[in-house]
PDB file of N, CA and C in Angstrom:
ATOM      1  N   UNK A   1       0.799  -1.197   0.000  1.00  0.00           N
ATOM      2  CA  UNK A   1       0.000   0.000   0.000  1.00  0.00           C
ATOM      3  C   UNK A   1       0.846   1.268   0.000  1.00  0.00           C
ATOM      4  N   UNK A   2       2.029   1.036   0.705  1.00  0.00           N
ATOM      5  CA  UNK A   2       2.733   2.749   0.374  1.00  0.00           C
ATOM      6  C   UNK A   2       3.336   2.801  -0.414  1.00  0.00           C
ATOM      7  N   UNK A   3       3.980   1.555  -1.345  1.00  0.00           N
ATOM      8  CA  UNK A   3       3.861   2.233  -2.656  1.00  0.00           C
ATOM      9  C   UNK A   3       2.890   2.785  -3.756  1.00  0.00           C
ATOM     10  N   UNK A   4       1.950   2.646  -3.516  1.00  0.00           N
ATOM     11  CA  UNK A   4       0.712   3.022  -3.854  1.00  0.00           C
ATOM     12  C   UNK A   4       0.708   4.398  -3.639  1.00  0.00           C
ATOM     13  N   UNK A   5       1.032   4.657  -2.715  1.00  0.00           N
ATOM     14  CA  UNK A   5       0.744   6.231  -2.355  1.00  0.00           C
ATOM     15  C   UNK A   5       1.472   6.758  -2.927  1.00  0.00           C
ATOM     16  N   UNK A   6       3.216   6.546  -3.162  1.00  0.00           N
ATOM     17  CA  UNK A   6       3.774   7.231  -3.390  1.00  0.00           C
ATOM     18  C   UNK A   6       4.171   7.259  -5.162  1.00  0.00           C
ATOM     19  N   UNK A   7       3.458   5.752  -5.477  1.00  0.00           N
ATOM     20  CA  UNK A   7       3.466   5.633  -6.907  1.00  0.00           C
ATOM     21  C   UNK A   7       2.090   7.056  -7.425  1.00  0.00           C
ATOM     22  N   UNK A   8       1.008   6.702  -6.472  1.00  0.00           N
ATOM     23  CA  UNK A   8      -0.198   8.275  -6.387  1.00  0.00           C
ATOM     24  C   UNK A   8       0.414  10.006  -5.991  1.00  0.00           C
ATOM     25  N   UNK A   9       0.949  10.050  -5.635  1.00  0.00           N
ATOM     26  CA  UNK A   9       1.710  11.170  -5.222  1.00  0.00           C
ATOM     27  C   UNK A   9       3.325  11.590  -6.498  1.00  0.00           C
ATOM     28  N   UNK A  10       3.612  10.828  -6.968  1.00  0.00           N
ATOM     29  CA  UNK A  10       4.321  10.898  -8.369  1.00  0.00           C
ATOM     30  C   UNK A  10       3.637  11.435  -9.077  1.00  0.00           C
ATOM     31  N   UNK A  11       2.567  10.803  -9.740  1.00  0.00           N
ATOM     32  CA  UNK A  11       1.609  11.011 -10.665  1.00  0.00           C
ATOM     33  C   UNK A  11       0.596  12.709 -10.433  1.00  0.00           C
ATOM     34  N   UNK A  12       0.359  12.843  -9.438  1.00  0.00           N
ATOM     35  CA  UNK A  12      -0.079  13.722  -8.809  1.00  0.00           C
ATOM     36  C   UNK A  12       1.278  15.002  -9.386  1.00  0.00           C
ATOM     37  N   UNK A  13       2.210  14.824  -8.977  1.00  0.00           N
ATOM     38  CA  UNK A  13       3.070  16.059  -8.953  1.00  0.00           C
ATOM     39  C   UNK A  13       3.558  15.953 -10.414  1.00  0.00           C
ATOM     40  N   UNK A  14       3.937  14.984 -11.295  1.00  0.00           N
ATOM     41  CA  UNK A  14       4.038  14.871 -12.491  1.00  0.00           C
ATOM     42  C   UNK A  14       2.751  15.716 -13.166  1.00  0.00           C
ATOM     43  N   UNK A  15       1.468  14.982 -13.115  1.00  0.00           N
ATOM     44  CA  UNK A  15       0.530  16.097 -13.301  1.00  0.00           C
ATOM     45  C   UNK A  15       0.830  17.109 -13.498  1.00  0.00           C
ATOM     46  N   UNK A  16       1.133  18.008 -12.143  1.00  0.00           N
ATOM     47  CA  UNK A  16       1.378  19.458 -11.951  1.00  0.00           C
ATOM     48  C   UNK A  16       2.019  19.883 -12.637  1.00  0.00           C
ATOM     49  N   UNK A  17       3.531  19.638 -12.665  1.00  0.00           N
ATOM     50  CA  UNK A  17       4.503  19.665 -13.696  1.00  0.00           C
ATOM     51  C   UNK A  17       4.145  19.613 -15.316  1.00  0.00           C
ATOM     52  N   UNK A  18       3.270  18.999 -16.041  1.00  0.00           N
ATOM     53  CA  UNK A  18       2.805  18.743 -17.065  1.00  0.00           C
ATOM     54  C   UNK A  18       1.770  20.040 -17.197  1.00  0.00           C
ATOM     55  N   UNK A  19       0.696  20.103 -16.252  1.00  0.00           N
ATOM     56  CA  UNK A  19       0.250  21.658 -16.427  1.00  0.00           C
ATOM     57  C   UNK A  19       0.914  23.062 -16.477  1.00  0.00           C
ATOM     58  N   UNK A  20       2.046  22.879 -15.792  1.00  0.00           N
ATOM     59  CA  UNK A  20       3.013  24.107 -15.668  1.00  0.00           C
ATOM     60  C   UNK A  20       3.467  24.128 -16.787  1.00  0.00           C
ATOM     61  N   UNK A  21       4.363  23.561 -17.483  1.00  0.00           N
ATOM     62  CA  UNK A  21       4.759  23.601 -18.759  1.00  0.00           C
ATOM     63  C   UNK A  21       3.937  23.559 -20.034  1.00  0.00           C
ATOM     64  N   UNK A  22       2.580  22.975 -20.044  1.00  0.00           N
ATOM     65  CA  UNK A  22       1.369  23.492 -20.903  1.00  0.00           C
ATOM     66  C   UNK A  22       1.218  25.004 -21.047  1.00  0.00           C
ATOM     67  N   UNK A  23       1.027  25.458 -19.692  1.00  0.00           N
ATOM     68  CA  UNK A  23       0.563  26.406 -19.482  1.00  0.00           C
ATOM     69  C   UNK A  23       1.840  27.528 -20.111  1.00  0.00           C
ATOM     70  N   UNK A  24       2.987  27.385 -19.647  1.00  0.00           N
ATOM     71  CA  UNK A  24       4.641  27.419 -20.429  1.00  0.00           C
ATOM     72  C   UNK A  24       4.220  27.668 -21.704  1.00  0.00           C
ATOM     73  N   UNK A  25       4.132  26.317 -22.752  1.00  0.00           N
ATOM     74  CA  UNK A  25       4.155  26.092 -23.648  1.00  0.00           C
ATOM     75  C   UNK A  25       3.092  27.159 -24.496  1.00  0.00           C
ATOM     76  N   UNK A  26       1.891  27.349 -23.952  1.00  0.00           N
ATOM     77  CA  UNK A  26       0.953  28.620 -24.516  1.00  0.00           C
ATOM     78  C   UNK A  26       1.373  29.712 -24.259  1.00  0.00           C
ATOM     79  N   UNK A  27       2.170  30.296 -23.504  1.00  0.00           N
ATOM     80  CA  UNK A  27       2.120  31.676 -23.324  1.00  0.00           C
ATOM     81  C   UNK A  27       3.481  32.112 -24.004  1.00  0.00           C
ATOM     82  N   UNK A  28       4.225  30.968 -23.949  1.00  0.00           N
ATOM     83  CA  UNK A  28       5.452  31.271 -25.063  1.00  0.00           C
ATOM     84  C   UNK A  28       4.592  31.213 -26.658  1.00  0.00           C
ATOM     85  N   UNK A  29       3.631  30.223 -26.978  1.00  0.00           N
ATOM     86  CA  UNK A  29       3.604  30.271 -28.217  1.00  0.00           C
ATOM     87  C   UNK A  29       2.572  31.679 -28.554  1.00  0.00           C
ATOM     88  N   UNK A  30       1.932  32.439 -28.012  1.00  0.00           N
ATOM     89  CA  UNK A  30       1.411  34.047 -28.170  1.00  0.00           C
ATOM     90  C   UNK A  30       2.358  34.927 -27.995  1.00  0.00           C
ATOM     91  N   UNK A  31       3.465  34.367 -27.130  1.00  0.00           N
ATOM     92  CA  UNK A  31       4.789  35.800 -27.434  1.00  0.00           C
ATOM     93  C   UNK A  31       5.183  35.481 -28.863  1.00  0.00           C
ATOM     94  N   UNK A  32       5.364  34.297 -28.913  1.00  0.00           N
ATOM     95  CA  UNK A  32       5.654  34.146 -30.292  1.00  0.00           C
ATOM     96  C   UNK A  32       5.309  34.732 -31.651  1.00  0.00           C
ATOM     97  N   UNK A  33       3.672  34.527 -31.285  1.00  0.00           N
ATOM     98  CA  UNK A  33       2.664  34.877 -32.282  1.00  0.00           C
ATOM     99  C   UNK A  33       2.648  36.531 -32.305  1.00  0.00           C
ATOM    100  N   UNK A  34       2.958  37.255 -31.127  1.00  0.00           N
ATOM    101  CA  UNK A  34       2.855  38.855 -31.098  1.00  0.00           C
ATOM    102  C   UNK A  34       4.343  38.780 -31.773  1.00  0.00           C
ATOM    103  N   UNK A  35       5.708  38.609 -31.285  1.00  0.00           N
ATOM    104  CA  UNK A  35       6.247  38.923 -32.123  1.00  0.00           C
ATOM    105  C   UNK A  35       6.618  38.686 -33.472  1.00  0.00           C
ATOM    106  N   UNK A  36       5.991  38.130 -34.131  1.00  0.00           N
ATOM    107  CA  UNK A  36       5.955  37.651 -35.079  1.00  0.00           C
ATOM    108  C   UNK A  36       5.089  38.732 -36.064  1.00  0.00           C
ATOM    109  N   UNK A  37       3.966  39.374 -35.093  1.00  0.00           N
ATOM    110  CA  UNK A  37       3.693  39.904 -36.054  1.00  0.00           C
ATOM    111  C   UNK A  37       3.983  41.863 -36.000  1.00  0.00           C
ATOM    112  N   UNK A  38       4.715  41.602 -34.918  1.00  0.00           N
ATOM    113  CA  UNK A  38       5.272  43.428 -35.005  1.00  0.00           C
ATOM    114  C   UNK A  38       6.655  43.092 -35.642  1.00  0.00           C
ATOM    115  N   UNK A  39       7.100  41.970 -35.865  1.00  0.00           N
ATOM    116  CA  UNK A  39       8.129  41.942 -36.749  1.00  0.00           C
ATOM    117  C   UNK A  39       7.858  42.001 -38.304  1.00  0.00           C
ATOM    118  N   UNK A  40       6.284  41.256 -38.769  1.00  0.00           N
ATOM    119  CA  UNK A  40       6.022  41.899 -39.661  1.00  0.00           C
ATOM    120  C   UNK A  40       5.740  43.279 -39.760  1.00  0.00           C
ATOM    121  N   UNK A  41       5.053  44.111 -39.159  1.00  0.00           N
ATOM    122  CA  UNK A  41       3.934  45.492 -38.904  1.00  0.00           C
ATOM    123  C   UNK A  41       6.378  46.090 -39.433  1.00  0.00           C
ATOM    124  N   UNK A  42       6.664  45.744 -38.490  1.00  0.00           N
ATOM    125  CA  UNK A  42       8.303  46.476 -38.446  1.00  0.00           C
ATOM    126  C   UNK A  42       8.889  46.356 -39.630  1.00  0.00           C
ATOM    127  N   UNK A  43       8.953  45.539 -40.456  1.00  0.00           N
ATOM    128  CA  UNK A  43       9.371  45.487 -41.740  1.00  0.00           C
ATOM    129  C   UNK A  43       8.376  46.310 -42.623  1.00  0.00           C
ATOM    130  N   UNK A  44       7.458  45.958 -42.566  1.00  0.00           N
ATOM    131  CA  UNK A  44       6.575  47.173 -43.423  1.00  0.00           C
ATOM    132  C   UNK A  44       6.840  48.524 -43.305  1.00  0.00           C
ATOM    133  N   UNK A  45       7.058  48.394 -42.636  1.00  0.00           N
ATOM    134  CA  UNK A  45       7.406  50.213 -42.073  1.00  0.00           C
ATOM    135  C   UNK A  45       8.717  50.309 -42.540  1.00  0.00           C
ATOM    136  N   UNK A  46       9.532  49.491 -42.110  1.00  0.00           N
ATOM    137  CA  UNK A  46      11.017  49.811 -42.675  1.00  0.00           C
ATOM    138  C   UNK A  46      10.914  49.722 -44.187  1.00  0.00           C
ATOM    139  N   UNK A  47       9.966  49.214 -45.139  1.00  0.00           N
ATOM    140  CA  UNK A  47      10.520  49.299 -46.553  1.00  0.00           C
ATOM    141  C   UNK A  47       9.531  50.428 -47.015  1.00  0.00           C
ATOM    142  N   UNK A  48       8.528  50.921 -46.497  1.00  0.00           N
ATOM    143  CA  UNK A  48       7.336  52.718 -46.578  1.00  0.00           C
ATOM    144  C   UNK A  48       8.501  53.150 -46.884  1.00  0.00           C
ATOM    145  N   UNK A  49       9.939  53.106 -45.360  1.00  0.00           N
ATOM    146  CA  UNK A  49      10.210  54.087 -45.321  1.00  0.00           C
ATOM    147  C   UNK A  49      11.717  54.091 -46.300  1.00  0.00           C
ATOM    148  N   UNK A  50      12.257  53.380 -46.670  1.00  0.00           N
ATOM    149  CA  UNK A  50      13.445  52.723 -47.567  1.00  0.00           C
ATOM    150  C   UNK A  50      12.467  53.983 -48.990  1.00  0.00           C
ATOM    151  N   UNK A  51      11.618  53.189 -49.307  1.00  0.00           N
ATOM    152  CA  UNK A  51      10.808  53.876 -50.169  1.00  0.00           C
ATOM    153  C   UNK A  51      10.934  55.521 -50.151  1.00  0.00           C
ATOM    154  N   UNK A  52      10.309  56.191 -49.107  1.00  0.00           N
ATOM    155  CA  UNK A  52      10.272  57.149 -48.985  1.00  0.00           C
ATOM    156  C   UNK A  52      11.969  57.726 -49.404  1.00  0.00           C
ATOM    157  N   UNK A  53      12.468  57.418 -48.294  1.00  0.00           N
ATOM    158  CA  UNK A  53      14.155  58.061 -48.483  1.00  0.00           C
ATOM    159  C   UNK A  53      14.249  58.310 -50.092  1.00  0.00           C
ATOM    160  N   UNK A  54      14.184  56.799 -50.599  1.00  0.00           N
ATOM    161  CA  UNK A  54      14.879  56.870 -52.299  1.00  0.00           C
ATOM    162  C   UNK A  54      14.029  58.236 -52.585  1.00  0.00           C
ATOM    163  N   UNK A  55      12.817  58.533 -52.712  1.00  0.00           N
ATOM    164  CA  UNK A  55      12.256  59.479 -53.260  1.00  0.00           C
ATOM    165  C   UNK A  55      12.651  60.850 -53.264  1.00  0.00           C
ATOM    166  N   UNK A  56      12.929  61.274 -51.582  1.00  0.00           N
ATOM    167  CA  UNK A  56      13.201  62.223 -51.465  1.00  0.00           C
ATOM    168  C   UNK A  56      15.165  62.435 -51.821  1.00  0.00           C
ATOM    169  N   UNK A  57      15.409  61.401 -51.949  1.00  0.00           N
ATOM    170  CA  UNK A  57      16.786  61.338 -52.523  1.00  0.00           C
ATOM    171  C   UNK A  57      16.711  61.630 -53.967  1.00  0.00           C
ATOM    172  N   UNK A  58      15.657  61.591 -54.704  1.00  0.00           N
ATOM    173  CA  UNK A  58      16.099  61.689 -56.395  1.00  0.00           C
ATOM    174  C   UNK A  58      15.545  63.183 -56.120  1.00  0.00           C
ATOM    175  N   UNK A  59      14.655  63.575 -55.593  1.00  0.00           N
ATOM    176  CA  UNK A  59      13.936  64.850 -55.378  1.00  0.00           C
ATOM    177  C   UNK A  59      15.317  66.007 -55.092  1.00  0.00           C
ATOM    178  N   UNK A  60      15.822  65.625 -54.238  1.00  0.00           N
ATOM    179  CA  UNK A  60      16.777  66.226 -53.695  1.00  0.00           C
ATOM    180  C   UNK A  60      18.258  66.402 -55.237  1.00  0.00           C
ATOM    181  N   UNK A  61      18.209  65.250 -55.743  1.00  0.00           N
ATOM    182  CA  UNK A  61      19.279  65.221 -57.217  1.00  0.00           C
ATOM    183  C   UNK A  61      18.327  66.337 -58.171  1.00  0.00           C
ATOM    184  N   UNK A  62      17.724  66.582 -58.166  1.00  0.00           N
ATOM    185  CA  UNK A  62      16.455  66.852 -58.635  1.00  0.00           C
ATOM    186  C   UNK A  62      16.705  68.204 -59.053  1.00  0.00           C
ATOM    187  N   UNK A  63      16.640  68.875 -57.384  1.00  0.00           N
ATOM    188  CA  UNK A  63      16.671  70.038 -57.414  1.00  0.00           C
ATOM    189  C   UNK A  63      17.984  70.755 -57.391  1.00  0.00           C
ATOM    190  N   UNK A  64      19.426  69.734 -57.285  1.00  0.00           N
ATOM    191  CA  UNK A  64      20.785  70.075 -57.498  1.00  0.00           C
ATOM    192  C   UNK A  64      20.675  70.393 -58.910  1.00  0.00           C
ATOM    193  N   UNK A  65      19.908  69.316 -60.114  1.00  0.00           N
ATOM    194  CA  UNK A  65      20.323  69.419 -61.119  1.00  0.00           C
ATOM    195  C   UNK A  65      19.561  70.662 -61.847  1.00  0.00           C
ATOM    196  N   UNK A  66      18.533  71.068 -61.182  1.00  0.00           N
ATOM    197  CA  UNK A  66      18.049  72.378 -61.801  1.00  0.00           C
ATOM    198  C   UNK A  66      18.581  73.359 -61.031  1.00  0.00           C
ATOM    199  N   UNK A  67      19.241  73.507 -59.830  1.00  0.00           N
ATOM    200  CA  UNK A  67      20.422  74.702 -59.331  1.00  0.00           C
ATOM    201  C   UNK A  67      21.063  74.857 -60.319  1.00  0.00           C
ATOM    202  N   UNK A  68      21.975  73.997 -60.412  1.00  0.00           N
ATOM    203  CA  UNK A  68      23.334  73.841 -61.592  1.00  0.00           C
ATOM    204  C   UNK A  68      23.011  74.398 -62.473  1.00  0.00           C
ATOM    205  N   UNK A  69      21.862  73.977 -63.056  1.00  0.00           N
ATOM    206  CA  UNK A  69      21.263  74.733 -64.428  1.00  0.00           C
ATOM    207  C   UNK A  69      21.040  75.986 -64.405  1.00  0.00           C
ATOM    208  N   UNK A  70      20.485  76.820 -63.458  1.00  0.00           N
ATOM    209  CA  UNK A  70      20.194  77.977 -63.334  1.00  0.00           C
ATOM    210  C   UNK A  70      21.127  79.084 -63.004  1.00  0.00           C
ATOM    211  N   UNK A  71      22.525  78.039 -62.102  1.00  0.00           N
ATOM    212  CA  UNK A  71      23.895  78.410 -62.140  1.00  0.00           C
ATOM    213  C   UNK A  71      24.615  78.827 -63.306  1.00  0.00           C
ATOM    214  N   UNK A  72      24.426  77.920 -64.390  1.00  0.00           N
ATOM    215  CA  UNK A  72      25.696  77.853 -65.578  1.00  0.00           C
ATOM    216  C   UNK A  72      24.829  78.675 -66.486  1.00  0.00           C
ATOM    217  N   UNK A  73      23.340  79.426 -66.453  1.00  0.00           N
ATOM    218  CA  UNK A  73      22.761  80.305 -67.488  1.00  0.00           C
ATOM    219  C   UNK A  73      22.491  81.372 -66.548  1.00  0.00           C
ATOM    220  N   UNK A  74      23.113  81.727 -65.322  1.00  0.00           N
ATOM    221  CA  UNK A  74      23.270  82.705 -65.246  1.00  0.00           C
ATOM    222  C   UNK A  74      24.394  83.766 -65.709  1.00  0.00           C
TER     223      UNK A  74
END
C-alpha cells in the first residue's frame, strides 16, 4: 500500500509539472505569435520608409540638377 501512495503522489506532482509547462508552452507560443507579427507590422514600415528616403533622394538630385542649371545660365 505505500507504494501506492507514493506511486499516487508521483503522478499527482508529475501532473502538476505537465500543467506548468502546458501552461509554459501557450504563453510562449502568443509571445511568439505577437512577435511575429510586429516583426512583420516592423518590416513594413522599414521598406514605406526605404521607399520614402529613395524618393526624397532623387527629389533632392532633382533640385541640385536644376540649381546647376540655373547656375551655368546665369
Amino acid at each position: 500500500m505505500p507504494q501506492t501512495a507514493a506511486a499516487l503522489t508521483d503522478l499527482v506532482d508529475i501532473s502538476g509539472r505537465l500543467d506548468r509547462l502546458l501552461d509554459i508552452v501557450h504563453r510562449l507560443s502568443e509571445e511568439n505569435r505577437s512577435l511575429r507579427t510586429s516583426q512583420e507590422q516592423l518590416n513594413a514600415e522599414r521598406q514605406s520608409l526605404l521607399v520614402k528616403n529613395e524618393q526624397a533622394r532623387s527629389r533632392v538630385e532633382a533640385m541640385i540638377v536644376r540649381l546647376r542649371s540655373l547656375e551655368n545660365n546665369a
